[in-house]
Protein backbone atom coordinates (compact mmCIF):
# COMPACT_ATOMS: atom_id res chain seq x y z
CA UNK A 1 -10.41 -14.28 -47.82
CA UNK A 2 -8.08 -11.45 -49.56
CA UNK A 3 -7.72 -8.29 -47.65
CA UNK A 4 -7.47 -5.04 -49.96
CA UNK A 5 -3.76 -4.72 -49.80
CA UNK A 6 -3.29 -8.52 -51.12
CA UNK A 7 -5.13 -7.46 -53.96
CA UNK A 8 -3.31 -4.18 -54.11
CA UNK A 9 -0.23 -5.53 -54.32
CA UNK A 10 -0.69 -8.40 -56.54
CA UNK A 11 -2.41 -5.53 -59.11
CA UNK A 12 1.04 -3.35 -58.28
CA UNK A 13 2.87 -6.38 -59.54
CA UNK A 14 1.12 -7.20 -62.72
CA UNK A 15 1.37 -3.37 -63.58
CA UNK A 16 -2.15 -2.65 -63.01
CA UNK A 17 -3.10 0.79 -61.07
CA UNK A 18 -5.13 0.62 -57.88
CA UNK A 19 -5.51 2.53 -55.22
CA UNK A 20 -7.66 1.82 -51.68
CA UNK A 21 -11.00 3.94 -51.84
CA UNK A 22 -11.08 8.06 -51.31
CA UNK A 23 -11.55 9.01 -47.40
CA UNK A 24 -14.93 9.77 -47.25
CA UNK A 25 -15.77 13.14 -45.93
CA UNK A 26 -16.13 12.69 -42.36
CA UNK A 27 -12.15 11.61 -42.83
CA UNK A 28 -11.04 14.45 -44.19
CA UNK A 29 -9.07 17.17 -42.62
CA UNK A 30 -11.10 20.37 -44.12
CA UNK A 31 -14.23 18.45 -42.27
CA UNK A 32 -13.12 17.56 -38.84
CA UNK A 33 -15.51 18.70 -36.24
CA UNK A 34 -18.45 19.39 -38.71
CA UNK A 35 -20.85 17.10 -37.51
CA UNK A 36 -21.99 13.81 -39.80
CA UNK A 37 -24.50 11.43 -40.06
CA UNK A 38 -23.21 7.80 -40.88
CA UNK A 39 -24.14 4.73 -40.37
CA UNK A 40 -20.77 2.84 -40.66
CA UNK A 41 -20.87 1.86 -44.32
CA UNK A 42 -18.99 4.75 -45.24
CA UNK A 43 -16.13 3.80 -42.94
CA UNK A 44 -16.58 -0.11 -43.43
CA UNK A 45 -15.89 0.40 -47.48
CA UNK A 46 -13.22 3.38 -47.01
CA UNK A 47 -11.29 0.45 -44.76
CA UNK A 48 -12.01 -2.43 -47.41
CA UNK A 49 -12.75 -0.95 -50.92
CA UNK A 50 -10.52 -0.62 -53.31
CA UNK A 51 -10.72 1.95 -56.75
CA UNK A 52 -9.81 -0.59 -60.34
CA UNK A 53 -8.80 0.74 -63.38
CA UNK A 54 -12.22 2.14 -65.28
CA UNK A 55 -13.44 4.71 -67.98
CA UNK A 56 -14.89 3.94 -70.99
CA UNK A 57 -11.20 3.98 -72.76
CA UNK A 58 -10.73 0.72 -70.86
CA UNK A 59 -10.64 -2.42 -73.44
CA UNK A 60 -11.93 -5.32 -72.93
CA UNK A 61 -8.73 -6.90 -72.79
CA UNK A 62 -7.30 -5.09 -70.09
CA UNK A 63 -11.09 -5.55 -68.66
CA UNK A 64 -10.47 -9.17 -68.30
CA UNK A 65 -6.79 -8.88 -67.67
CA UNK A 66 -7.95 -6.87 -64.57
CA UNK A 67 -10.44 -9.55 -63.38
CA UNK A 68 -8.28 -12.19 -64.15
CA UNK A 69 -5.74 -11.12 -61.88
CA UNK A 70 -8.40 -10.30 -59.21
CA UNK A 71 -9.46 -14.10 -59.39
CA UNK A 72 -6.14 -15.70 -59.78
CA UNK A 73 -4.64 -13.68 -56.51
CA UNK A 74 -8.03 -15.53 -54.83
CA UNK A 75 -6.97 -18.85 -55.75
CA UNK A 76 -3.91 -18.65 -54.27
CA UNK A 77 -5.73 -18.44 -51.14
């Protein structure tokens, strides 16, 4: 199975911007020592998760170029 940064890098590589998912509030600095109520999922997809090229400007070109690259970095696996 891919980690995040496999797929980061391979996405670097073919020129397409990604980035691993925002720290979640708990994580941040301005928040340390507030208390918070998780449940792990929050900290399971900050460690795993990773933000993809979107907006509605996105074509569906680069749409599928994006998922293309996603599933050929999986079969080199």
């Amino acid at each position: 199975m891919l980690n995040r940064e496999e797929i980061r890098l391979a996405m670097e590589k073919a020129g397409i911007d990604s980035r691993p998912l925002w720290k979640t509030d708990a994580h941040a600095t301005g928040f340390q020592g507030v208390p918070s109520y998780t449940n792990g999922v929050s900290e399971y997809l900050f460690t795993k998760g990773l933000c993809l090229p979107s907006g509605t400007a996105l074509t569906s070109q680069e749409m599928e170029l994006i998922v293309g690259k996603i599933t050929e970095t999986g079969k080199g696996q």
